[in-house]
C-alpha atoms as a PDB file:
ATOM      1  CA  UNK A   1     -27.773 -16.742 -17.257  1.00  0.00           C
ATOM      2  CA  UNK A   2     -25.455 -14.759 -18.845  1.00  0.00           C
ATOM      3  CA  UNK A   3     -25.004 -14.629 -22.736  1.00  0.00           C
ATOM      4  CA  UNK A   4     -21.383 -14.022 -24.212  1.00  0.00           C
ATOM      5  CA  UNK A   5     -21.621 -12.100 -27.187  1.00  0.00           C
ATOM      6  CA  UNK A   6     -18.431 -11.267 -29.277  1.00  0.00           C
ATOM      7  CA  UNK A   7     -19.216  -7.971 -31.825  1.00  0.00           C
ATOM      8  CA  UNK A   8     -16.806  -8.310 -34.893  1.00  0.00           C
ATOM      9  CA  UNK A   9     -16.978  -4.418 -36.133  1.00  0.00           C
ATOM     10  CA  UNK A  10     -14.232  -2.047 -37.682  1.00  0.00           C
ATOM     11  CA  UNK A  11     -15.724   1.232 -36.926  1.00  0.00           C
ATOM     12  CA  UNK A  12     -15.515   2.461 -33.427  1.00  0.00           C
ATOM     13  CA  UNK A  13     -18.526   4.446 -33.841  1.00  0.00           C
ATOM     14  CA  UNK A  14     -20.340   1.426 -34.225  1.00  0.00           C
ATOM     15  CA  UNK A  15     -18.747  -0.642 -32.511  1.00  0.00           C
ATOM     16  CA  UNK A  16     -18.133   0.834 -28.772  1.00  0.00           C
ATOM     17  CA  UNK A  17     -21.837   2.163 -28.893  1.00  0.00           C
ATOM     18  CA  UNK A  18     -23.393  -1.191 -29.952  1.00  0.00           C
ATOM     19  CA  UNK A  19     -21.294  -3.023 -27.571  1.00  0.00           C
ATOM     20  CA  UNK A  20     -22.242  -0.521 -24.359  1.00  0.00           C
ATOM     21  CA  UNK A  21     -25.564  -1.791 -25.327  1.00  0.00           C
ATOM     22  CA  UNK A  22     -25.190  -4.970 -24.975  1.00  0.00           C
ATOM     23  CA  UNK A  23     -23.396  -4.632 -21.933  1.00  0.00           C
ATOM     24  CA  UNK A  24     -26.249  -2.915 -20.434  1.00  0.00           C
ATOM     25  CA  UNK A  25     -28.670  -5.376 -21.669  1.00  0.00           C
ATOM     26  CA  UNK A  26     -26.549  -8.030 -19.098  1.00  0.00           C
ATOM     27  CA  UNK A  27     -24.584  -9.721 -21.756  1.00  0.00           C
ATOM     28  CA  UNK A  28     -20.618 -10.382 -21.157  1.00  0.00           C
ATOM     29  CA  UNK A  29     -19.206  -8.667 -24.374  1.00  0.00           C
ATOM     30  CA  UNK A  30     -15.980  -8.841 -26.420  1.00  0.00           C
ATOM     31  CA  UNK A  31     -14.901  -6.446 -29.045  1.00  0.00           C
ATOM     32  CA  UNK A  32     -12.897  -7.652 -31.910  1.00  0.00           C
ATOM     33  CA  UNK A  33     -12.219  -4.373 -34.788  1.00  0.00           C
ATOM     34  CA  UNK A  34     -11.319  -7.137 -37.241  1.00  0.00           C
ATOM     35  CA  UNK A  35     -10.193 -10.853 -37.390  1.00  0.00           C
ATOM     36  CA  UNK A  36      -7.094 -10.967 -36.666  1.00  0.00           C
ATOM     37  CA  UNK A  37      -6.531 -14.136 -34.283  1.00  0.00           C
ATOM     38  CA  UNK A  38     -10.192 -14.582 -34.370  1.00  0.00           C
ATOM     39  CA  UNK A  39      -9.695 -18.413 -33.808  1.00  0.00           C
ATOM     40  CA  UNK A  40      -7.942 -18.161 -30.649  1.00  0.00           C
ATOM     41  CA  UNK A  41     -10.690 -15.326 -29.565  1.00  0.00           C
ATOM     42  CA  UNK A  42     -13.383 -18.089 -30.413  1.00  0.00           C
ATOM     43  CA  UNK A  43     -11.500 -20.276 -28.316  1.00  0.00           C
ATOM     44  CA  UNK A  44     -10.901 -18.263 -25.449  1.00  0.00           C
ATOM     45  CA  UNK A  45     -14.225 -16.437 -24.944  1.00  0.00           C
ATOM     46  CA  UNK A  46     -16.127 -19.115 -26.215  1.00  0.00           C
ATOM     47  CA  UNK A  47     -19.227 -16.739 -27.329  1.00  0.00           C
ATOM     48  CA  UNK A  48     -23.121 -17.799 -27.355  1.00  0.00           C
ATOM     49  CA  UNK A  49     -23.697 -15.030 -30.314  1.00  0.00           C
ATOM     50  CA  UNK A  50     -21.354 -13.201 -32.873  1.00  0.00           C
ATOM     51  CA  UNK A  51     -22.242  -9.970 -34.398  1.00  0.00           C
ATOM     52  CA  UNK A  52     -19.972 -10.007 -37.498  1.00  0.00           C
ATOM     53  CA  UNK A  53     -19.863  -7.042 -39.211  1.00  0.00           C
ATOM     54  CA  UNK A  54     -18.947  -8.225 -43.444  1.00  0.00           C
ATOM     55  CA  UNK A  55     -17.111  -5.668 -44.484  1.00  0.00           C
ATOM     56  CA  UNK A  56     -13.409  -6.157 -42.668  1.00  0.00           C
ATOM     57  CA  UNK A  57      -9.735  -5.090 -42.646  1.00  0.00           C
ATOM     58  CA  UNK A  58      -7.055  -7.623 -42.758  1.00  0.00           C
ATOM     59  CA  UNK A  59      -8.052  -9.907 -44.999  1.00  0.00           C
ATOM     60  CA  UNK A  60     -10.671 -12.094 -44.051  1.00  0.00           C
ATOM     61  CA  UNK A  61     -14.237 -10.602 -44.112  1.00  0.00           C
ATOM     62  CA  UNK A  62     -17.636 -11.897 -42.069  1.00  0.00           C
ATOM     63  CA  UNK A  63     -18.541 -14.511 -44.132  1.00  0.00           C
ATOM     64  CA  UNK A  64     -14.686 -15.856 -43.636  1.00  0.00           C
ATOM     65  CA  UNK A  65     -15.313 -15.686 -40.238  1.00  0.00           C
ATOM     66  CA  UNK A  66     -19.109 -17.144 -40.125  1.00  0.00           C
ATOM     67  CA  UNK A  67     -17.605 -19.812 -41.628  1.00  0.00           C
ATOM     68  CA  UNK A  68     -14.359 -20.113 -38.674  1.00  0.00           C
ATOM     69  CA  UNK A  69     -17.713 -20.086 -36.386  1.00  0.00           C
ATOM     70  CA  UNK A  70     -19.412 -23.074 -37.706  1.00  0.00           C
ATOM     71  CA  UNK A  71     -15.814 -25.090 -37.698  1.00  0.00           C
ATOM     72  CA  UNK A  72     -15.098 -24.420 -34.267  1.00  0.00           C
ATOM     73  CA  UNK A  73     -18.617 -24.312 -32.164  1.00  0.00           C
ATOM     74  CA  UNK A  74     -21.780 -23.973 -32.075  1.00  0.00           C
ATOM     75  CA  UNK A  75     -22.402 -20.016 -31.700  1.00  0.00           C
ATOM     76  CA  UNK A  76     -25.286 -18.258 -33.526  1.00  0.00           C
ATOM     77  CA  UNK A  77     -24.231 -15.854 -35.937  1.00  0.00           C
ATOM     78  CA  UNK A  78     -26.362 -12.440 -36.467  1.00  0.00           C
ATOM     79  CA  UNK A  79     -24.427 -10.531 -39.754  1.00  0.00           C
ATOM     80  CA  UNK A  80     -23.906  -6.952 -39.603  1.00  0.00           C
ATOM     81  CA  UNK A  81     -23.293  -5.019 -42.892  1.00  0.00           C
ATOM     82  CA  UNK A  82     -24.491  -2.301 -45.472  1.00  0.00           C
ATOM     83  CA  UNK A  83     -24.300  -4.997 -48.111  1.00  0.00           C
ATOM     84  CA  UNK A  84     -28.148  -5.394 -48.394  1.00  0.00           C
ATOM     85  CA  UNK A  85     -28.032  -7.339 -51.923  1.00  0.00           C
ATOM     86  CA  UNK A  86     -29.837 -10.212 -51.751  1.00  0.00           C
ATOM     87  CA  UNK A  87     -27.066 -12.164 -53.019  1.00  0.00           C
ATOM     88  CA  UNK A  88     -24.880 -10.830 -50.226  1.00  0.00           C
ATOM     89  CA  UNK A  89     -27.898 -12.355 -47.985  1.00  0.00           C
ATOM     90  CA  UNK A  90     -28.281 -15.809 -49.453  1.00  0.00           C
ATOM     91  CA  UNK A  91     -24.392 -15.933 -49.244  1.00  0.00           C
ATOM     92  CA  UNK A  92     -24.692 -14.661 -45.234  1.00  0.00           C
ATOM     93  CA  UNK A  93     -27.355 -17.533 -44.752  1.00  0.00           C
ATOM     94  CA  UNK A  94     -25.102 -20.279 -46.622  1.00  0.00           C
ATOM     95  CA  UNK A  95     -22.129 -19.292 -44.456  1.00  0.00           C
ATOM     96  CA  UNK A  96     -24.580 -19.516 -41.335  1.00  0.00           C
ATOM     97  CA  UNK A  97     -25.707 -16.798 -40.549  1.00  0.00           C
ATOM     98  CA  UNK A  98     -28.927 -17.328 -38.307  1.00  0.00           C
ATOM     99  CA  UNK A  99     -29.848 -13.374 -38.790  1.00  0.00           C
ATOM    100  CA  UNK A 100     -29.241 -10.589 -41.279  1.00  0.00           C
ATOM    101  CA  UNK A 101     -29.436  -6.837 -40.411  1.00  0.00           C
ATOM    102  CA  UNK A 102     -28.829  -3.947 -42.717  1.00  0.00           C
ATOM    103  CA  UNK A 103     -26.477  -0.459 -42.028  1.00  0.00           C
ATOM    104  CA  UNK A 104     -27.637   2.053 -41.010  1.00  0.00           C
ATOM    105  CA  UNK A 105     -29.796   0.412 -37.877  1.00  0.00           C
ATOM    106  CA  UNK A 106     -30.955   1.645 -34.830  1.00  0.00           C
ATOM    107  CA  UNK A 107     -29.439  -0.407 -32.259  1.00  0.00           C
ATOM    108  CA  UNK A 108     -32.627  -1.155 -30.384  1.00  0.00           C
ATOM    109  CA  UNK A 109     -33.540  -3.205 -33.089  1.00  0.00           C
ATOM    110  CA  UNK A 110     -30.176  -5.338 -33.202  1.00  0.00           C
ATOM    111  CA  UNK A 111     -30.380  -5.877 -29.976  1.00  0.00           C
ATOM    112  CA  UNK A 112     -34.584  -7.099 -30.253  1.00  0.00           C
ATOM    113  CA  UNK A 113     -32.972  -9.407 -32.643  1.00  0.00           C
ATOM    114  CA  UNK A 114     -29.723 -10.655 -30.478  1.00  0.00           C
ATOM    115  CA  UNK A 115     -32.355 -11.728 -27.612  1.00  0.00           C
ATOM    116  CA  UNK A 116     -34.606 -13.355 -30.202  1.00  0.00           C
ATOM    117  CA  UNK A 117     -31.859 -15.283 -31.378  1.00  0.00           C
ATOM    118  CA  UNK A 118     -30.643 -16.201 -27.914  1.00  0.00           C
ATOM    119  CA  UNK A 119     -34.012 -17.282 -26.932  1.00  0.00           C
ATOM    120  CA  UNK A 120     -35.270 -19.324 -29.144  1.00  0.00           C
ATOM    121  CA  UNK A 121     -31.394 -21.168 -29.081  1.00  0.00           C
ATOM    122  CA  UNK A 122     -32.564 -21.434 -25.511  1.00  0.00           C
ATOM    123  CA  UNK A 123     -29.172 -19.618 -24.667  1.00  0.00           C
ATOM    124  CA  UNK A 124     -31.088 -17.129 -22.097  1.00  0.00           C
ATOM    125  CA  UNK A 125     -34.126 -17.619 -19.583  1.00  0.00           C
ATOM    126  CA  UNK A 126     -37.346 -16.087 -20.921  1.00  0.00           C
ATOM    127  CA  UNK A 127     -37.644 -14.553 -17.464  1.00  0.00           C
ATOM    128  CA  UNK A 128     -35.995 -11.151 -16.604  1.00  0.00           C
ATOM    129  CA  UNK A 129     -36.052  -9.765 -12.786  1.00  0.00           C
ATOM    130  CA  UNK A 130     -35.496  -6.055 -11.152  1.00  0.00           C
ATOM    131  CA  UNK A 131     -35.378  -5.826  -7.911  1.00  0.00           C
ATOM    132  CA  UNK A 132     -38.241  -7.825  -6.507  1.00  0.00           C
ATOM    133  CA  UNK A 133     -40.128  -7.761 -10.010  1.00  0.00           C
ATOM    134  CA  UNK A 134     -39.611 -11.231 -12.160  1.00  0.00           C
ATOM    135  CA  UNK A 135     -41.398 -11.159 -15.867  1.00  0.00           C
ATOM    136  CA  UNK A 136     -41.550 -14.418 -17.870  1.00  0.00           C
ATOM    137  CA  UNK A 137     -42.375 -13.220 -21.479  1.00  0.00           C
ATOM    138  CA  UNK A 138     -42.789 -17.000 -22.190  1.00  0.00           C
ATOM    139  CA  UNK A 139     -45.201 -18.180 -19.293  1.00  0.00           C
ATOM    140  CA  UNK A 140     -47.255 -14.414 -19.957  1.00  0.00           C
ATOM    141  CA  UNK A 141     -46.447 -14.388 -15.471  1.00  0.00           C
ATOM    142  CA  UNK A 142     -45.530 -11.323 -14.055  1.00  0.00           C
ATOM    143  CA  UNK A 143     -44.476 -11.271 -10.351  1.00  0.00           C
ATOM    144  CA  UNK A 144     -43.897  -8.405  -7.670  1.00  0.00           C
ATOM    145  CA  UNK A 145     -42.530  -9.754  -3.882  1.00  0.00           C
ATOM    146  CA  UNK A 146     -43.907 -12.753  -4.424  1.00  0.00           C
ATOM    147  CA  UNK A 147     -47.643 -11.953  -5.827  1.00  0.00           C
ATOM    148  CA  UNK A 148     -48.856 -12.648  -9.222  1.00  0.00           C
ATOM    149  CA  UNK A 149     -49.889  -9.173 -10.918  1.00  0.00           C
ATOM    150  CA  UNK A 150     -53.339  -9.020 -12.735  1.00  0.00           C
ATOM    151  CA  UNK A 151     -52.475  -7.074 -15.862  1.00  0.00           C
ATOM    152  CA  UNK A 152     -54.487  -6.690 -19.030  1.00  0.00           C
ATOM    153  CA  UNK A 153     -52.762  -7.876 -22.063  1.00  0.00           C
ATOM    154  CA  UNK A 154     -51.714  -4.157 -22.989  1.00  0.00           C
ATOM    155  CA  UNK A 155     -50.013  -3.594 -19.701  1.00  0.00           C
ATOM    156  CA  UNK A 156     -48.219  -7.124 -19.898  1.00  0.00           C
ATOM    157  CA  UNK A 157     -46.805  -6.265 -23.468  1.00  0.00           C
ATOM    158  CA  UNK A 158     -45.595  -2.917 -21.894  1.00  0.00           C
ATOM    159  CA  UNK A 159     -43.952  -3.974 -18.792  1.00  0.00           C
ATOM    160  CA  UNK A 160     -42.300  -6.851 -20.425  1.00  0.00           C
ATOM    161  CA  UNK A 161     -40.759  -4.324 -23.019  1.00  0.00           C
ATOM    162  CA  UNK A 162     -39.818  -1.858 -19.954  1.00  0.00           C
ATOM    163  CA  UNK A 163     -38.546  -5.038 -18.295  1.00  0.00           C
ATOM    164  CA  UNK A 164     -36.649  -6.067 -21.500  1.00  0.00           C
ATOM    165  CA  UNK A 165     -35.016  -2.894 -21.322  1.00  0.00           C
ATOM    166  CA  UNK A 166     -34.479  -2.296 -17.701  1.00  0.00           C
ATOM    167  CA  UNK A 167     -32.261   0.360 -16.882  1.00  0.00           C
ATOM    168  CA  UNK A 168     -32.483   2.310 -20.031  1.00  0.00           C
ATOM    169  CA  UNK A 169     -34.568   5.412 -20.722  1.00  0.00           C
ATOM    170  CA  UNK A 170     -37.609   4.739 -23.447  1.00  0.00           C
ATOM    171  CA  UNK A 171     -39.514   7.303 -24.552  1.00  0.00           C
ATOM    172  CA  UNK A 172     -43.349   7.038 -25.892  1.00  0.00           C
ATOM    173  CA  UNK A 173     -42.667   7.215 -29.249  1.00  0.00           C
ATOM    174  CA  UNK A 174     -40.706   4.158 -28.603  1.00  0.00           C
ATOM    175  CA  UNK A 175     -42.964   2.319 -26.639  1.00  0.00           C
ATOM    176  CA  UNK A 176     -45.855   3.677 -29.068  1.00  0.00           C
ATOM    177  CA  UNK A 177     -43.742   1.737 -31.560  1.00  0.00           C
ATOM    178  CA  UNK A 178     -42.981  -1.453 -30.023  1.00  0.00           C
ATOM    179  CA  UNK A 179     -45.751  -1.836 -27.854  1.00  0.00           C
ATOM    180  CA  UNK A 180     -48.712  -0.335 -30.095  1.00  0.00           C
ATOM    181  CA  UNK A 181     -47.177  -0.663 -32.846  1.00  0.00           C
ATOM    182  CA  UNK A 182     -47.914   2.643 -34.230  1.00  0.00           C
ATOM    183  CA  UNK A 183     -45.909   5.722 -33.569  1.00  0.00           C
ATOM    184  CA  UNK A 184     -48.331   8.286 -34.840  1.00  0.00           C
ATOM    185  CA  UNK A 185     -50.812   8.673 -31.948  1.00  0.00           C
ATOM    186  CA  UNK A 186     -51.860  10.615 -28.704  1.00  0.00           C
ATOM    187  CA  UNK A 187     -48.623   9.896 -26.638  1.00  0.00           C
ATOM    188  CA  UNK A 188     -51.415   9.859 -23.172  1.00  0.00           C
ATOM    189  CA  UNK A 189     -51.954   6.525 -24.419  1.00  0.00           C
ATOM    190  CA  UNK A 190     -48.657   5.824 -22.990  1.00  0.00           C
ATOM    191  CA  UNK A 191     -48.976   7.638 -19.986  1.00  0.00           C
ATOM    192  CA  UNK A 192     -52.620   6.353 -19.014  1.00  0.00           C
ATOM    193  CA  UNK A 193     -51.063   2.822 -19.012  1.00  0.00           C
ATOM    194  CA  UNK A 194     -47.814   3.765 -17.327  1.00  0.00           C
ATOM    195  CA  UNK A 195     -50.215   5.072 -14.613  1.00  0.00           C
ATOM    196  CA  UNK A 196     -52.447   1.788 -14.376  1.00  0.00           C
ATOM    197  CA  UNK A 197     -48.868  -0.371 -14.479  1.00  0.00           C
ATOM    198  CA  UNK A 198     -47.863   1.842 -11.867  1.00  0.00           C
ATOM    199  CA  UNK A 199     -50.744   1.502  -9.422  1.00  0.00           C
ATOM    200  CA  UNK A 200     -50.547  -2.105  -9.720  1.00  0.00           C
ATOM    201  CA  UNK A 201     -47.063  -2.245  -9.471  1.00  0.00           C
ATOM    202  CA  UNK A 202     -47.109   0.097  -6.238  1.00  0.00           C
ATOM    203  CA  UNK A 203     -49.729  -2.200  -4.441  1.00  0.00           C
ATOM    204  CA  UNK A 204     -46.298  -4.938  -3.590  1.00  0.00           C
ATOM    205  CA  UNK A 205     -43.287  -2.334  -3.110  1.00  0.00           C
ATOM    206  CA  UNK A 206     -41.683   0.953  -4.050  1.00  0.00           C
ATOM    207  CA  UNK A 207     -41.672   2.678  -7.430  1.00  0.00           C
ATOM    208  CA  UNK A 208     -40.076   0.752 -10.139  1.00  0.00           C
ATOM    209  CA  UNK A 209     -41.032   2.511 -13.554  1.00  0.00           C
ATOM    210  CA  UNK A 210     -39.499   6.101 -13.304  1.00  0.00           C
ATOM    211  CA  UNK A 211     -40.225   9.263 -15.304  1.00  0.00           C
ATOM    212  CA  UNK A 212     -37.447  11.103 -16.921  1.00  0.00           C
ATOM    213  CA  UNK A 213     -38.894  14.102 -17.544  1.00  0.00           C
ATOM    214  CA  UNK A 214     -38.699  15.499 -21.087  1.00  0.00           C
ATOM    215  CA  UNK A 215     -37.233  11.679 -22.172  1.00  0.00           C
ATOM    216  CA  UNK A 216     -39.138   9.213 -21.583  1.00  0.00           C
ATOM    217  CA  UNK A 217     -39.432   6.391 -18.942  1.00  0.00           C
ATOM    218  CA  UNK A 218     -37.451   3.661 -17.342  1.00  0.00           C
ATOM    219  CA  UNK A 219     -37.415   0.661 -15.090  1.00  0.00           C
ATOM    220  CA  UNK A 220     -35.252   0.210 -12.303  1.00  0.00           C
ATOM    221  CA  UNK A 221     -34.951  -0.218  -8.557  1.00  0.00           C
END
Protein backbone atom coordinates (compact mmCIF):
# COMPACT_ATOMS: atom_id res chain seq x y z
CA UNK A 1 0.00 0.00 0.00
CA UNK A 2 1.01 3.10 -1.09
CA UNK A 3 0.53 6.40 0.97
CA UNK A 4 -0.13 9.78 -0.98
CA UNK A 5 1.40 12.47 0.76
CA UNK A 6 1.01 16.14 -0.51
CA UNK A 7 4.05 18.56 1.17
CA UNK A 8 2.66 22.22 1.29
CA UNK A 9 6.25 24.15 1.59
CA UNK A 10 7.51 27.57 0.09
CA UNK A 11 11.15 27.03 0.25
CA UNK A 12 12.68 24.79 -2.29
CA UNK A 13 15.39 23.93 -0.03
CA UNK A 14 13.01 22.36 2.07
CA UNK A 15 10.79 21.38 0.10
CA UNK A 16 12.46 19.25 -2.93
CA UNK A 17 14.79 17.59 -0.23
CA UNK A 18 11.93 16.59 2.15
CA UNK A 19 9.87 15.45 -0.66
CA UNK A 20 12.91 13.11 -2.33
CA UNK A 21 12.56 11.61 1.02
CA UNK A 22 9.48 10.68 1.01
CA UNK A 23 9.64 9.45 -2.32
CA UNK A 24 12.29 7.13 -1.34
CA UNK A 25 10.51 6.02 1.67
CA UNK A 26 7.68 4.52 -1.14
CA UNK A 27 5.18 7.23 -0.73
CA UNK A 28 3.47 8.86 -4.04
CA UNK A 29 4.30 12.63 -3.38
CA UNK A 30 2.94 16.00 -4.54
CA UNK A 31 4.58 19.31 -4.10
CA UNK A 32 2.50 22.34 -3.66
CA UNK A 33 5.07 25.85 -2.90
CA UNK A 34 1.88 27.50 -1.63
CA UNK A 35 -1.99 27.24 -1.82
CA UNK A 36 -2.91 28.42 -4.63
CA UNK A 37 -5.79 26.03 -6.05
CA UNK A 38 -5.16 23.88 -3.12
CA UNK A 39 -8.87 22.68 -3.26
CA UNK A 40 -8.76 21.31 -6.61
CA UNK A 41 -5.14 19.68 -5.62
CA UNK A 42 -7.08 18.03 -2.60
CA UNK A 43 -9.44 16.89 -5.01
CA UNK A 44 -7.36 15.57 -7.57
CA UNK A 45 -4.60 13.78 -5.63
CA UNK A 46 -6.74 12.94 -2.96
CA UNK A 47 -3.71 12.67 -0.26
CA UNK A 48 -3.59 10.17 2.90
CA UNK A 49 -1.15 12.89 4.76
CA UNK A 50 -0.41 16.71 4.28
CA UNK A 51 2.73 18.26 5.41
CA UNK A 52 1.65 21.95 5.61
CA UNK A 53 4.23 24.15 6.13
CA UNK A 54 2.32 27.62 8.25
CA UNK A 55 4.09 30.18 7.10
CA UNK A 56 2.76 30.76 3.21
CA UNK A 57 2.71 33.14 0.21
CA UNK A 58 -0.49 34.07 -1.37
CA UNK A 59 -2.64 34.60 1.14
CA UNK A 60 -3.84 31.76 2.90
CA UNK A 61 -1.39 30.18 5.43
CA UNK A 62 -1.38 26.30 6.96
CA UNK A 63 -3.84 26.65 9.35
CA UNK A 64 -6.18 28.11 6.30
CA UNK A 65 -5.43 25.17 4.63
CA UNK A 66 -5.69 22.51 7.70
CA UNK A 67 -8.84 23.80 7.90
CA UNK A 68 -9.71 23.29 3.61
CA UNK A 69 -8.43 19.61 4.75
CA UNK A 70 -10.93 18.84 7.34
CA UNK A 71 -13.89 20.34 4.89
CA UNK A 72 -13.05 18.28 2.10
CA UNK A 73 -11.66 14.67 3.47
CA UNK A 74 -10.41 12.88 5.78
CA UNK A 75 -6.43 13.33 5.41
CA UNK A 76 -4.14 13.57 8.48
CA UNK A 77 -2.46 16.69 8.80
CA UNK A 78 1.33 16.82 10.24
CA UNK A 79 2.18 20.99 10.51
CA UNK A 80 5.44 22.16 9.46
CA UNK A 81 6.70 25.58 10.74
CA UNK A 82 9.31 27.64 12.84
CA UNK A 83 6.38 29.04 14.76
CA UNK A 84 7.09 26.94 17.95
CA UNK A 85 4.78 29.20 20.36
CA UNK A 86 2.61 27.24 22.09
CA UNK A 87 -0.21 29.27 21.06
CA UNK A 88 0.76 28.74 17.43
CA UNK A 89 0.46 24.86 18.58
CA UNK A 90 -2.88 24.82 20.33
CA UNK A 91 -4.11 26.85 17.24
CA UNK A 92 -2.32 23.94 14.77
CA UNK A 93 -4.21 21.25 16.96
CA UNK A 94 -7.70 23.23 16.83
CA UNK A 95 -7.37 23.53 13.04
CA UNK A 96 -6.49 19.65 13.01
CA UNK A 97 -3.49 19.15 12.96
CA UNK A 98 -2.78 15.43 14.11
CA UNK A 99 1.18 16.36 14.50
CA UNK A 100 3.35 19.40 15.15
CA UNK A 101 7.07 19.65 14.18
CA UNK A 102 9.35 22.57 14.70
CA UNK A 103 12.06 24.34 11.93
CA UNK A 104 14.90 23.59 11.79
CA UNK A 105 14.36 19.48 11.75
CA UNK A 106 16.24 16.80 10.54
CA UNK A 107 14.16 15.12 8.09
CA UNK A 108 14.61 11.64 9.48
CA UNK A 109 12.60 12.64 12.19
CA UNK A 110 9.58 14.07 10.01
CA UNK A 111 9.52 11.31 8.24
CA UNK A 112 9.56 8.78 11.82
CA UNK A 113 6.61 10.92 12.44
CA UNK A 114 4.74 10.76 8.80
CA UNK A 115 4.84 6.75 9.19
CA UNK A 116 3.63 7.01 12.78
CA UNK A 117 0.86 8.96 11.71
CA UNK A 118 0.06 6.73 8.76
CA UNK A 119 0.13 3.75 10.90
CA UNK A 120 -1.71 4.17 13.56
CA UNK A 121 -4.58 5.84 10.84
CA UNK A 122 -4.06 2.34 9.55
CA UNK A 123 -3.22 4.13 6.14
CA UNK A 124 0.01 1.73 5.62
CA UNK A 125 0.74 -2.09 6.45
CA UNK A 126 2.97 -2.48 9.52
CA UNK A 127 4.93 -4.89 7.35
CA UNK A 128 7.78 -3.68 5.02
CA UNK A 129 9.58 -6.28 2.47
CA UNK A 130 13.13 -6.20 0.44
CA UNK A 131 13.71 -8.57 -1.70
CA UNK A 132 12.82 -11.84 -0.08
CA UNK A 133 13.01 -10.20 3.54
CA UNK A 134 9.30 -9.20 5.03
CA UNK A 135 9.44 -7.34 8.70
CA UNK A 136 6.15 -6.78 10.57
CA UNK A 137 7.09 -4.14 13.27
CA UNK A 138 3.54 -4.87 14.62
CA UNK A 139 3.47 -8.81 14.84
CA UNK A 140 7.56 -8.44 16.24
CA UNK A 141 7.90 -11.43 12.82
CA UNK A 142 10.71 -11.16 10.76
CA UNK A 143 10.90 -13.40 7.63
CA UNK A 144 13.78 -14.35 5.07
CA UNK A 145 12.56 -16.86 1.87
CA UNK A 146 10.05 -18.05 3.73
CA UNK A 147 11.73 -18.89 7.34
CA UNK A 148 11.01 -17.16 10.50
CA UNK A 149 14.40 -15.48 11.80
CA UNK A 150 15.33 -16.02 15.56
CA UNK A 151 16.55 -12.57 16.54
CA UNK A 152 17.11 -11.17 20.00
CA UNK A 153 15.12 -8.17 20.76
CA UNK A 154 18.23 -5.83 19.95
CA UNK A 155 18.67 -7.24 16.51
CA UNK A 156 14.77 -7.03 15.81
CA UNK A 157 14.74 -3.23 16.82
CA UNK A 158 17.75 -2.83 14.39
CA UNK A 159 16.65 -4.57 11.36
CA UNK A 160 13.24 -3.16 11.56
CA UNK A 161 14.87 0.42 11.61
CA UNK A 162 17.31 -0.73 8.59
CA UNK A 163 14.12 -2.15 7.08
CA UNK A 164 12.20 1.13 7.78
CA UNK A 165 14.76 2.80 5.93
CA UNK A 166 15.61 0.47 3.16
CA UNK A 167 17.58 1.84 0.54
CA UNK A 168 19.11 4.68 2.37
CA UNK A 169 22.58 4.88 3.92
CA UNK A 170 22.50 5.05 8.05
CA UNK A 171 25.35 5.52 9.80
CA UNK A 172 26.06 4.28 13.62
CA UNK A 173 25.62 7.31 15.16
CA UNK A 174 22.22 7.10 13.73
CA UNK A 175 21.38 3.78 14.52
CA UNK A 176 23.21 4.37 18.04
CA UNK A 177 20.45 6.97 18.28
CA UNK A 178 17.39 5.35 17.23
CA UNK A 179 18.10 1.98 18.06
CA UNK A 180 20.11 2.43 21.49
CA UNK A 181 19.02 5.34 22.09
CA UNK A 182 22.20 6.89 23.00
CA UNK A 183 24.62 8.38 20.57
CA UNK A 184 27.61 8.68 22.82
CA UNK A 185 29.05 5.13 22.86
CA UNK A 186 31.59 2.56 21.33
CA UNK A 187 30.22 2.62 17.68
CA UNK A 188 31.42 -1.66 17.66
CA UNK A 189 28.26 -1.93 19.37
CA UNK A 190 26.81 -1.33 16.06
CA UNK A 191 28.98 -3.34 14.15
CA UNK A 192 28.95 -6.53 16.53
CA UNK A 193 25.14 -6.61 15.89
CA UNK A 194 25.29 -5.79 12.20
CA UNK A 195 27.56 -8.90 12.14
CA UNK A 196 25.13 -11.27 14.22
CA UNK A 197 22.02 -9.73 11.88
CA UNK A 198 24.15 -10.56 9.13
CA UNK A 199 24.96 -14.19 9.87
CA UNK A 200 21.45 -14.84 10.46
CA UNK A 201 20.33 -13.08 7.66
CA UNK A 202 22.96 -14.95 5.31
CA UNK A 203 21.76 -18.47 6.56
CA UNK A 204 18.26 -17.92 3.82
CA UNK A 205 19.91 -15.85 0.81
CA UNK A 206 22.45 -13.30 -0.34
CA UNK A 207 23.67 -10.21 1.49
CA UNK A 208 21.05 -7.73 2.26
CA UNK A 209 22.58 -5.16 4.85
CA UNK A 210 25.57 -3.49 2.96
CA UNK A 211 28.54 -1.49 4.27
CA UNK A 212 29.28 1.86 2.87
CA UNK A 213 32.47 2.33 3.90
CA UNK A 214 33.31 5.57 5.74
CA UNK A 215 29.13 6.19 5.89
CA UNK A 216 27.41 3.97 7.37
CA UNK A 217 25.14 0.98 6.38
CA UNK A 218 22.17 0.13 4.29
CA UNK A 219 19.59 -2.41 3.33
CA UNK A 220 18.87 -3.45 0.00
CA UNK A 221 18.83 -6.28 -2.50
Amino acid sequence: MVARVLVVEDEDAIRAPLAAALRAAGHEVRECADGAGFEDVVDGFRPDLALLDVQLPGGRDGFALAGVLRNRSDCAVLMVTARDAMDDRLRGFAAGADDYVVKPFAIVEVLARVSAILRRLGRVPSAVQVGDLVVDEDARVAVRAEAALDLTATEFKLLAYLAGHRGRILSKTQLLTQVWGYDEYDPNLVEVHVSALRRKLEQHGPRLIHTARGLGYVLRP
